[in-house]
C-alpha atoms as a PDB file:
ATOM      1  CA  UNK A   1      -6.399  10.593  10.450  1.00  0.00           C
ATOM      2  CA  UNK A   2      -2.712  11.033   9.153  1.00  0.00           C
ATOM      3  CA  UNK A   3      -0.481  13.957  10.131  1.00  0.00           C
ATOM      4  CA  UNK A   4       3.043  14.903   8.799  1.00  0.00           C
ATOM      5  CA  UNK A   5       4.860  17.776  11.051  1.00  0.00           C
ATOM      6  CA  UNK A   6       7.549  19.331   9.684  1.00  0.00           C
ATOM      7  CA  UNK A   7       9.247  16.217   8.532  1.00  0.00           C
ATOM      8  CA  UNK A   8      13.084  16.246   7.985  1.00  0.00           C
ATOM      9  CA  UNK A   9      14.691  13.032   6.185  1.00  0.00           C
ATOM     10  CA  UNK A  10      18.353  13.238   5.759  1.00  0.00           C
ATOM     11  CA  UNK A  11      20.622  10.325   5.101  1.00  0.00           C
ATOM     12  CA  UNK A  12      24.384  10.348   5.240  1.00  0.00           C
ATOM     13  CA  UNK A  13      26.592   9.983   1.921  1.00  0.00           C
ATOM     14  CA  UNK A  14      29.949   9.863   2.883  1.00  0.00           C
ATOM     15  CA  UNK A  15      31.238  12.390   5.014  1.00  0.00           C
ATOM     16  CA  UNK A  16      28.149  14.748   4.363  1.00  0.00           C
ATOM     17  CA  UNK A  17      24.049  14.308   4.366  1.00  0.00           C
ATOM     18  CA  UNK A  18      22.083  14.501   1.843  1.00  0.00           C
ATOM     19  CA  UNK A  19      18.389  16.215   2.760  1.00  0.00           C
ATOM     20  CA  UNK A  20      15.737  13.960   1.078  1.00  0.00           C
ATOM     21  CA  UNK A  21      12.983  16.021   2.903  1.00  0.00           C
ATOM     22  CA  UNK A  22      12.641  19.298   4.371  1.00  0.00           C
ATOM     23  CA  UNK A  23      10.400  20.354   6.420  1.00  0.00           C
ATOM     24  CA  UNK A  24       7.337  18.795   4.766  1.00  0.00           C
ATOM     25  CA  UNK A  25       3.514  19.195   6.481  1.00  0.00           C
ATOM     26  CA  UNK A  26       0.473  17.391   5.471  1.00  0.00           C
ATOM     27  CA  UNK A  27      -2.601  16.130   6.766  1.00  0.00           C
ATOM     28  CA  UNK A  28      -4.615  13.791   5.259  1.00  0.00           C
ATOM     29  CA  UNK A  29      -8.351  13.313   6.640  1.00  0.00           C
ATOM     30  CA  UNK A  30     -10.051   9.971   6.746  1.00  0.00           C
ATOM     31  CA  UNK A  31     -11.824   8.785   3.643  1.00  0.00           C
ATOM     32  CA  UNK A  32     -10.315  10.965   1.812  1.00  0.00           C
ATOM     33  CA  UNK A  33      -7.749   9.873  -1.492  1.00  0.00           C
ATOM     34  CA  UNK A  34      -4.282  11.884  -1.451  1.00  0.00           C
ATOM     35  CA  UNK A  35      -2.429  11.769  -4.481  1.00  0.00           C
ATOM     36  CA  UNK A  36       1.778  12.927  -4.188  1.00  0.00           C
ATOM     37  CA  UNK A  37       3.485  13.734  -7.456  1.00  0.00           C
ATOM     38  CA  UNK A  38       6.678  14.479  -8.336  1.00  0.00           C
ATOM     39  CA  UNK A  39       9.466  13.481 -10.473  1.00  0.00           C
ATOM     40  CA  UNK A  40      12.285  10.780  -9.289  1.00  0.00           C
ATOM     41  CA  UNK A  41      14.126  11.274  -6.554  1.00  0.00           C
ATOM     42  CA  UNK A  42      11.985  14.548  -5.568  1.00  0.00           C
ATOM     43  CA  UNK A  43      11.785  13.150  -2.104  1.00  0.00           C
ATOM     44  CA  UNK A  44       7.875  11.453  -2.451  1.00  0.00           C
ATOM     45  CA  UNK A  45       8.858   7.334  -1.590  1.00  0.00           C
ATOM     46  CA  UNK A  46      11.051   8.850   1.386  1.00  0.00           C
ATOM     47  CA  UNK A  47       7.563  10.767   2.096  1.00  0.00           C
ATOM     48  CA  UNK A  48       5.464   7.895   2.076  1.00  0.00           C
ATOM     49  CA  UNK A  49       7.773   5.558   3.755  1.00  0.00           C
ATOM     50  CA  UNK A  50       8.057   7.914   6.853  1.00  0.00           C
ATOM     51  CA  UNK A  51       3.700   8.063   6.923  1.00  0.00           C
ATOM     52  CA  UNK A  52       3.742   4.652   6.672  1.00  0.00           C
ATOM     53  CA  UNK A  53       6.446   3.956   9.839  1.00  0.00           C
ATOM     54  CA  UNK A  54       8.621   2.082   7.599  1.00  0.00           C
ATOM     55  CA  UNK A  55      11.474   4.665   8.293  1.00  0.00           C
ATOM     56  CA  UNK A  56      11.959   7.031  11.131  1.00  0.00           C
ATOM     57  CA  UNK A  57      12.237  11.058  10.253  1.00  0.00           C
ATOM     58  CA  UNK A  58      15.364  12.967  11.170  1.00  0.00           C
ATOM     59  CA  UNK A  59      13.262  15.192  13.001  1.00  0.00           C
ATOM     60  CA  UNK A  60       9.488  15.828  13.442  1.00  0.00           C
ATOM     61  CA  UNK A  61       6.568  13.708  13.922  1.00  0.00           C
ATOM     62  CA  UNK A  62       4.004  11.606  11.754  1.00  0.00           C
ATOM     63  CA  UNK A  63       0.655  11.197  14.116  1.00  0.00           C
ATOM     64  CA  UNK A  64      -2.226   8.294  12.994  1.00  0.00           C
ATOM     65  CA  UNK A  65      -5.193   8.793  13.905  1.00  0.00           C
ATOM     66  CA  UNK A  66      -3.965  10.614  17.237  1.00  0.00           C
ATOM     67  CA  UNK A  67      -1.220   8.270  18.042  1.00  0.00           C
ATOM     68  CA  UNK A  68       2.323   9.979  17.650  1.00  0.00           C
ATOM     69  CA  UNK A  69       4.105   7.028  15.759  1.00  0.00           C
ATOM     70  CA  UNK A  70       7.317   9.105  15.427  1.00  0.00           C
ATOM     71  CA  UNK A  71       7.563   8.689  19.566  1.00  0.00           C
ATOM     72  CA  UNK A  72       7.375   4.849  19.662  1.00  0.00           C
ATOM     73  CA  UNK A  73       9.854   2.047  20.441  1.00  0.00           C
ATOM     74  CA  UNK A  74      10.292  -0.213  17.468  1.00  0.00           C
ATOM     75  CA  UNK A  75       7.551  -3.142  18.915  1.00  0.00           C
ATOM     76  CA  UNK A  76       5.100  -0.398  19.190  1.00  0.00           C
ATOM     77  CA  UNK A  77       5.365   1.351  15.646  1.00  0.00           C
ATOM     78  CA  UNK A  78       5.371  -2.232  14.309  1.00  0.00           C
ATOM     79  CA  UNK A  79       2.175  -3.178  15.551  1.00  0.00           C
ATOM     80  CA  UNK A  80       0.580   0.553  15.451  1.00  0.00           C
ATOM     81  CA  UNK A  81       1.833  -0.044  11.365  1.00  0.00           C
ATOM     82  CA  UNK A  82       0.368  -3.349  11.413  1.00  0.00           C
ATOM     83  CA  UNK A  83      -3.268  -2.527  12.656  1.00  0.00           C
ATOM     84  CA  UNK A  84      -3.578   0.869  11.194  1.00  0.00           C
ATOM     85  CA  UNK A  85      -1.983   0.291   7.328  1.00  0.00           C
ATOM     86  CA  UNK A  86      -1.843  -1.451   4.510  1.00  0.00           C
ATOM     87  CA  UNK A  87       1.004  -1.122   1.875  1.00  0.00           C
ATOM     88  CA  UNK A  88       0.829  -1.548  -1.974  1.00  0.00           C
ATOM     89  CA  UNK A  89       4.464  -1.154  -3.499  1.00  0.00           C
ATOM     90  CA  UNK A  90       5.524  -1.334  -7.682  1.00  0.00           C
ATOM     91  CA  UNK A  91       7.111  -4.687  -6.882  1.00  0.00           C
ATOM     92  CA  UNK A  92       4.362  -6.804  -5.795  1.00  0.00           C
ATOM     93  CA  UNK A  93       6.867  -8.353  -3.155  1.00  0.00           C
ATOM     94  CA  UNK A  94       4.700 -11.553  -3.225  1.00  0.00           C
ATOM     95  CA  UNK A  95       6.415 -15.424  -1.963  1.00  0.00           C
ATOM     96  CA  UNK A  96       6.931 -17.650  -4.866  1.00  0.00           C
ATOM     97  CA  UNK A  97       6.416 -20.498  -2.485  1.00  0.00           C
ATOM     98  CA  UNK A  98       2.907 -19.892  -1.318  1.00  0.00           C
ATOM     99  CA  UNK A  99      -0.562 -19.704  -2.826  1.00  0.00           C
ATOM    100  CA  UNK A 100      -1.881 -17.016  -4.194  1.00  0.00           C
ATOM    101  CA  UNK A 101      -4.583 -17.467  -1.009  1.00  0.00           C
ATOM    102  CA  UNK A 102      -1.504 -17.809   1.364  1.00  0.00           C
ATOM    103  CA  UNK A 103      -0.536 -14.553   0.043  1.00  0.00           C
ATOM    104  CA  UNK A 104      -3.439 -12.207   0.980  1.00  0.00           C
ATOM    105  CA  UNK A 105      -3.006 -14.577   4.367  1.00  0.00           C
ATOM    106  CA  UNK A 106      -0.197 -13.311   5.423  1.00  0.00           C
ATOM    107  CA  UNK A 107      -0.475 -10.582   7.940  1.00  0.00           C
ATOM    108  CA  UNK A 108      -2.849 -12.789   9.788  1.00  0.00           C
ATOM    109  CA  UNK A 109      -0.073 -15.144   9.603  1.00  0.00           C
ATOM    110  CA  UNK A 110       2.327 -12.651  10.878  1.00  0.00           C
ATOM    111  CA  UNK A 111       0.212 -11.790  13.324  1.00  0.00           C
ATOM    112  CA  UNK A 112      -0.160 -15.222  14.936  1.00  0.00           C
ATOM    113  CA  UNK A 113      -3.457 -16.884  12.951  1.00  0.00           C
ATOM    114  CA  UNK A 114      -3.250 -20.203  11.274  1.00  0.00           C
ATOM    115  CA  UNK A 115      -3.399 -19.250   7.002  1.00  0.00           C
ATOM    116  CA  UNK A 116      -6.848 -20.870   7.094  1.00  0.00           C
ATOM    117  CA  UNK A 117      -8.103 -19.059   9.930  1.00  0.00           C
ATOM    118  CA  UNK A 118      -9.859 -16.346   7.547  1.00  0.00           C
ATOM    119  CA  UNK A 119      -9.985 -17.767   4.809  1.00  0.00           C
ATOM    120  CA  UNK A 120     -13.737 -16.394   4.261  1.00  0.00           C
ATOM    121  CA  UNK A 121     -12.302 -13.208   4.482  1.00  0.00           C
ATOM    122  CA  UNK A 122      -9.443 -14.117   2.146  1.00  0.00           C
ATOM    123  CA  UNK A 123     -11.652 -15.250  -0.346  1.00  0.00           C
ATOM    124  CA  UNK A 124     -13.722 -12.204  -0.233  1.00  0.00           C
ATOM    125  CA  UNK A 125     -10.731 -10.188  -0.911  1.00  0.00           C
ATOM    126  CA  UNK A 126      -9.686 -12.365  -3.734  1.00  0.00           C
ATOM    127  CA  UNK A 127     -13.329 -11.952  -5.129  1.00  0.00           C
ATOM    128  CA  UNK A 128     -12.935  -8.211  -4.686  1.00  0.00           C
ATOM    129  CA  UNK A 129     -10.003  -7.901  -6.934  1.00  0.00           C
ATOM    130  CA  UNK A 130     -11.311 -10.213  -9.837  1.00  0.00           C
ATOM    131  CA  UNK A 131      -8.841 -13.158  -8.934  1.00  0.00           C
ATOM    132  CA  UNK A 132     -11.965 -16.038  -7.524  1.00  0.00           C
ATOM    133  CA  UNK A 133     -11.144 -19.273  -8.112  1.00  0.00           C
ATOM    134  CA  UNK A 134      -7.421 -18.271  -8.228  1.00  0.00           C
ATOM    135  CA  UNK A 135      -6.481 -18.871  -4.502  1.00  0.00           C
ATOM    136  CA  UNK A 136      -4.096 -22.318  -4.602  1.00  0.00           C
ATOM    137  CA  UNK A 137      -2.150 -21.445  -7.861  1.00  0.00           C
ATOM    138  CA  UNK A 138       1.424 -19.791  -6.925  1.00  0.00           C
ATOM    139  CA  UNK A 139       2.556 -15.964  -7.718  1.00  0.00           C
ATOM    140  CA  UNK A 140       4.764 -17.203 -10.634  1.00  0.00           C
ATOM    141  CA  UNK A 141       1.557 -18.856 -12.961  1.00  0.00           C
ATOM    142  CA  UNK A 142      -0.161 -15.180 -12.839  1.00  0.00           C
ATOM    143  CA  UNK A 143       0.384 -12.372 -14.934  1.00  0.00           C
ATOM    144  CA  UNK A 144       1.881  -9.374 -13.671  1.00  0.00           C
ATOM    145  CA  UNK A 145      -1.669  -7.895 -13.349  1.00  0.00           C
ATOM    146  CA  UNK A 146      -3.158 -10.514 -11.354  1.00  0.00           C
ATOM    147  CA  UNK A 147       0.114 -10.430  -8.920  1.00  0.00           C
ATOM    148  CA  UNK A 148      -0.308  -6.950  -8.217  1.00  0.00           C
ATOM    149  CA  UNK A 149      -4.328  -7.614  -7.410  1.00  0.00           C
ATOM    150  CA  UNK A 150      -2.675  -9.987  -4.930  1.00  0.00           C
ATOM    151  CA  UNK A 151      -0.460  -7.578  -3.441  1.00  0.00           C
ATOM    152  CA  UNK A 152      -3.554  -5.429  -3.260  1.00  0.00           C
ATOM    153  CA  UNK A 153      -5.744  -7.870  -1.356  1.00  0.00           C
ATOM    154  CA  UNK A 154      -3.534  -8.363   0.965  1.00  0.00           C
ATOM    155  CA  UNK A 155      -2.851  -5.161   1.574  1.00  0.00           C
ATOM    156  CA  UNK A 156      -6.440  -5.333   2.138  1.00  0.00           C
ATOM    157  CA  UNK A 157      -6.309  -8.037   4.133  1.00  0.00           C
ATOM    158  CA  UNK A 158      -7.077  -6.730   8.128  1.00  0.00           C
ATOM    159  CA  UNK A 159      -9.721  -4.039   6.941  1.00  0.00           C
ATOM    160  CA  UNK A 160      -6.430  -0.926   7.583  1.00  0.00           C
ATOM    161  CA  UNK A 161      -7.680   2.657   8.017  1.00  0.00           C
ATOM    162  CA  UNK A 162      -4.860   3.386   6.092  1.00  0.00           C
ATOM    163  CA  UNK A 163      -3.595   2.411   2.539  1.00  0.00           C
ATOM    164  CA  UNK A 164       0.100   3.833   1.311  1.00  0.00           C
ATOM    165  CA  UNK A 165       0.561   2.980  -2.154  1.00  0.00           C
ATOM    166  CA  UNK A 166       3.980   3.705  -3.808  1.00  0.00           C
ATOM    167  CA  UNK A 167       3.725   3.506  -7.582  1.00  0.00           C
ATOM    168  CA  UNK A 168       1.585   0.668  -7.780  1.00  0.00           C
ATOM    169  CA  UNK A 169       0.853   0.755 -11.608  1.00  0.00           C
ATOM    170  CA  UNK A 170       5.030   1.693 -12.470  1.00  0.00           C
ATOM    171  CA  UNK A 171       5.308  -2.519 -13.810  1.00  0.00           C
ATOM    172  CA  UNK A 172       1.891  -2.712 -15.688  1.00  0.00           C
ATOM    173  CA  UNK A 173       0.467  -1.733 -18.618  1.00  0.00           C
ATOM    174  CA  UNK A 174      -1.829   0.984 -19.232  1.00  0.00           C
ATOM    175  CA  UNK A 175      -5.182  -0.962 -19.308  1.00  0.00           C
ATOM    176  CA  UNK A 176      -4.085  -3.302 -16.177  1.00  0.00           C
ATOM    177  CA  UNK A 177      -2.596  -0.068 -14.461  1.00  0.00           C
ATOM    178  CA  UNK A 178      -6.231   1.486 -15.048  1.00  0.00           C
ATOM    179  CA  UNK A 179      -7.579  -1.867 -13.545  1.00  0.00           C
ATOM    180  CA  UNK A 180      -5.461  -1.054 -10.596  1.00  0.00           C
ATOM    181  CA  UNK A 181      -6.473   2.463 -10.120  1.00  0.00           C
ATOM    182  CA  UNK A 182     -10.230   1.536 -10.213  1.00  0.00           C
ATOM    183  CA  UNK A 183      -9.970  -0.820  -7.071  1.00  0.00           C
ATOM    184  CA  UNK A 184      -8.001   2.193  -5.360  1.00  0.00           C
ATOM    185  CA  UNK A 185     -10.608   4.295  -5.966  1.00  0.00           C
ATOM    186  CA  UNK A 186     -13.512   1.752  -5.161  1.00  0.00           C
ATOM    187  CA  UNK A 187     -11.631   1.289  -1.726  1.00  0.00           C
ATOM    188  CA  UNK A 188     -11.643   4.635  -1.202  1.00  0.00           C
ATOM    189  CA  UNK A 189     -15.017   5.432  -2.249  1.00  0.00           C
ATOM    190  CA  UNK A 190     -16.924   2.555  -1.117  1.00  0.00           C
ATOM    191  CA  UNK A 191     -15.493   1.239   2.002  1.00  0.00           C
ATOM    192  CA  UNK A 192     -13.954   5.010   3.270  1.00  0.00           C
ATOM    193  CA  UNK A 193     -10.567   3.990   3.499  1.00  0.00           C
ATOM    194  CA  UNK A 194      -7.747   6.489   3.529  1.00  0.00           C
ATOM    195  CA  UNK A 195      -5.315   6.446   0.200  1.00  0.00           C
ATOM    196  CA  UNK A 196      -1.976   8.147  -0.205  1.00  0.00           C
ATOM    197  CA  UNK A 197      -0.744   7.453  -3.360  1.00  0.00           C
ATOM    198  CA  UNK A 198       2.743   8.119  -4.996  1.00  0.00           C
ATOM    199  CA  UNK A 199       2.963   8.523  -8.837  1.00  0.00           C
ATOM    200  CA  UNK A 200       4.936  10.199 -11.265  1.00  0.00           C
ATOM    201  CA  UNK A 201       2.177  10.230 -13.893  1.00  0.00           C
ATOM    202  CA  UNK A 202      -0.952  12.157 -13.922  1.00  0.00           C
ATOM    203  CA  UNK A 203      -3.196   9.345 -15.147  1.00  0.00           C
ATOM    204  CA  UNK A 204      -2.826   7.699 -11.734  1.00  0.00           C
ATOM    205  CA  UNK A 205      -2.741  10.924  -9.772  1.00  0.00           C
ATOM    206  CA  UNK A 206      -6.134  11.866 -11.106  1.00  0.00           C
ATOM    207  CA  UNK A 207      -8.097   9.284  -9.769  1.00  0.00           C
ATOM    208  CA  UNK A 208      -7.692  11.381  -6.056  1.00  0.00           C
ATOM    209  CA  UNK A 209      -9.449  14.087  -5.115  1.00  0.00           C
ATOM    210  CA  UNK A 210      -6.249  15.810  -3.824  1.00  0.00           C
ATOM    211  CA  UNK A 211      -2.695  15.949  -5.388  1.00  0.00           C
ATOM    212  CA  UNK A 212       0.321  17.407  -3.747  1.00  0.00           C
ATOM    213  CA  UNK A 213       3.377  18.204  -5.773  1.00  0.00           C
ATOM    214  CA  UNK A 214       6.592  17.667  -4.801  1.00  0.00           C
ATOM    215  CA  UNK A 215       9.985  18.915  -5.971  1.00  0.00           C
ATOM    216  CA  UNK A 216      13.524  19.026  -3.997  1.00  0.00           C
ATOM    217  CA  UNK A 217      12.132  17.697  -0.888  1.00  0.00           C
ATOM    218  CA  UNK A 218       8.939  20.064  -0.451  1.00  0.00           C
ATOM    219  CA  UNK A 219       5.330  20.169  -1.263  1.00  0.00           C
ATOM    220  CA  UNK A 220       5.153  22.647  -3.777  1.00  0.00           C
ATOM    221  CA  UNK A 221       1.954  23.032  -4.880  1.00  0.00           C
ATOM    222  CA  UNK A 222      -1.534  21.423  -4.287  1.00  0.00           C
ATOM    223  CA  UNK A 223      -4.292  20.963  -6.720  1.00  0.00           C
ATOM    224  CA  UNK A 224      -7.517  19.956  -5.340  1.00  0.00           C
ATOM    225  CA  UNK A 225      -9.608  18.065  -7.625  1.00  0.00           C
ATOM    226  CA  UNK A 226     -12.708  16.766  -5.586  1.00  0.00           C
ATOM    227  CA  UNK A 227     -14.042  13.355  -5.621  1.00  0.00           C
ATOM    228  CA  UNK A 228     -15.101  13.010  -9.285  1.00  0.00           C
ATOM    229  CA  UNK A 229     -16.332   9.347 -11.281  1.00  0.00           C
ATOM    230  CA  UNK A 230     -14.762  10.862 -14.226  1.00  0.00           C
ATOM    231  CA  UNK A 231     -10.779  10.517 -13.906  1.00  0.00           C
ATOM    232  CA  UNK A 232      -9.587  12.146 -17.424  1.00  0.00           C
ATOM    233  CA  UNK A 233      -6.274  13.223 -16.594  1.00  0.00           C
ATOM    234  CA  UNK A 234      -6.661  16.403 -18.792  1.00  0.00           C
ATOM    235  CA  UNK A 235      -8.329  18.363 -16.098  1.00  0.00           C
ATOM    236  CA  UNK A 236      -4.983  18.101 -13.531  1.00  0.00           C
ATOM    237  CA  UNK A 237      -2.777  18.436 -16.386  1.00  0.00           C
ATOM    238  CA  UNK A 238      -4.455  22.073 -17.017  1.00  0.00           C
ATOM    239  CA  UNK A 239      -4.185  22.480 -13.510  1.00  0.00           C
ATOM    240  CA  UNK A 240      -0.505  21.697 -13.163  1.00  0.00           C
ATOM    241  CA  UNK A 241       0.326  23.544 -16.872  1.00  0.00           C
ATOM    242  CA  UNK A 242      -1.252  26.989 -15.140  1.00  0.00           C
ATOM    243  CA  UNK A 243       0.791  26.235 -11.862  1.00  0.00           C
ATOM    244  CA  UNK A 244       4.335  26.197 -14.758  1.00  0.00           C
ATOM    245  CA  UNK A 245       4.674  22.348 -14.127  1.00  0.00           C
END
């Protein structure tokens, strides 16, 4: 479903490079929920933003669901990006000056569609995340909770294979961050979507069934926790206190 091959990621500060990845190799299979973990600026965003197409690699390839994305002209990663993922970032990145139901519209605005064009679908999402009967109020009269549950419907919106989440509970509060983790997980388990998550806390990274640790631009280590209903963190916190982390 998603491959990383070798990836390099180096970015030029002054008259040198700094090497944000090296060398890094995953693969990811469908349905299944990836956790990467590592402390700032070990080189996991700069992971996740080269899976997602949202930056190209120095050198080596990212490849979804067969397709080499690291090959393709700008138009063509776009819309491979568009159809195949969804993204869910710690700002929620939402436009003050639509509706909350204009919000999770928006890629099928993007893509061409009129904002009322699905809004069945839209209003399913919304009911997904807890946020029915919420659709014409704006981003700015909802609590930082509910915003992100926007940003997560409309990640939602077009049904991707693929959901890249980049420290999605870093703004809220432990029992809305929970809230968040939950509708990861019930996207994951119950429709079979894909989920690479970035965190720096264990909480969130123990709602996958696979975390890879990264330090200095590498994967590390990997601690492979299964698909559980139980997502204590103390189990991957023994795990990463045996592996000296």
């Amino acid at each position: 479903m998603l491959e990383a091959r070798d990836l390099v990621k180096r970015y030029p500060v002054g008259e040198r490079s700094v090497e944000a990845l090296r060398g890094v190799s995953l693969s990811v299979a469908q349905g299944e929920f990836v956790a990467i973990m590592g402390a700032s600026g070990s080189g996991k965003s700069t992971m996740l933003q080269l899976l997602g197409g949202l930056d190209r690699p120095t050198s080596g390839q990212v490849v979804i669901d067969g397709i080499n994305v690291s090959q393709l002209d700008d138009e063509a990663a776009t819309l491979t990006r568009r159809r195949k993922t969804g993204f869910v970032f710690q700002f929620f990145n939402l436009i003050p000056l639509l509706s909350v139901r204009e919000n999770v519209a928006l890629p099928f605005m993007i893509a061409g569609d009129a904002a009322t064009a699905h809004r069945g679908r839209v209003d399913e999402l919304l009911q997904t995340v807890g946020l029915a009967g919420k659709g014409d109020q704006r981003p700015d009269q909802l609590s930082a909770g509910e915003q992100q549950r926007v940003a997560l419907a409309r990640a939602l919106a077009t049904n991707p294979a693929i959901l890249l989440a980049d420290e999605p509970t870093g703004n809220l509060d432990f029992m809305t961050g929970t809230e968040i983790l939950k509708l990861l997980w019930d996207s994951c388990d119950r429709l079979g979507q894909t989920i690479v998550l970035v965190t720096h806390e264990a909480r969130a990274a123990a709602y996958a069934d696979r975390v890879l640790v990264v330090r200095d631009g590498e994967i590390r280590d990997e601690v492979v926790l299964g698909r559980r209903r139980d997502h204590d963190p103390g189990t991957l916190i023994a795990r990463l206190a045996g592996l000296g982390l």
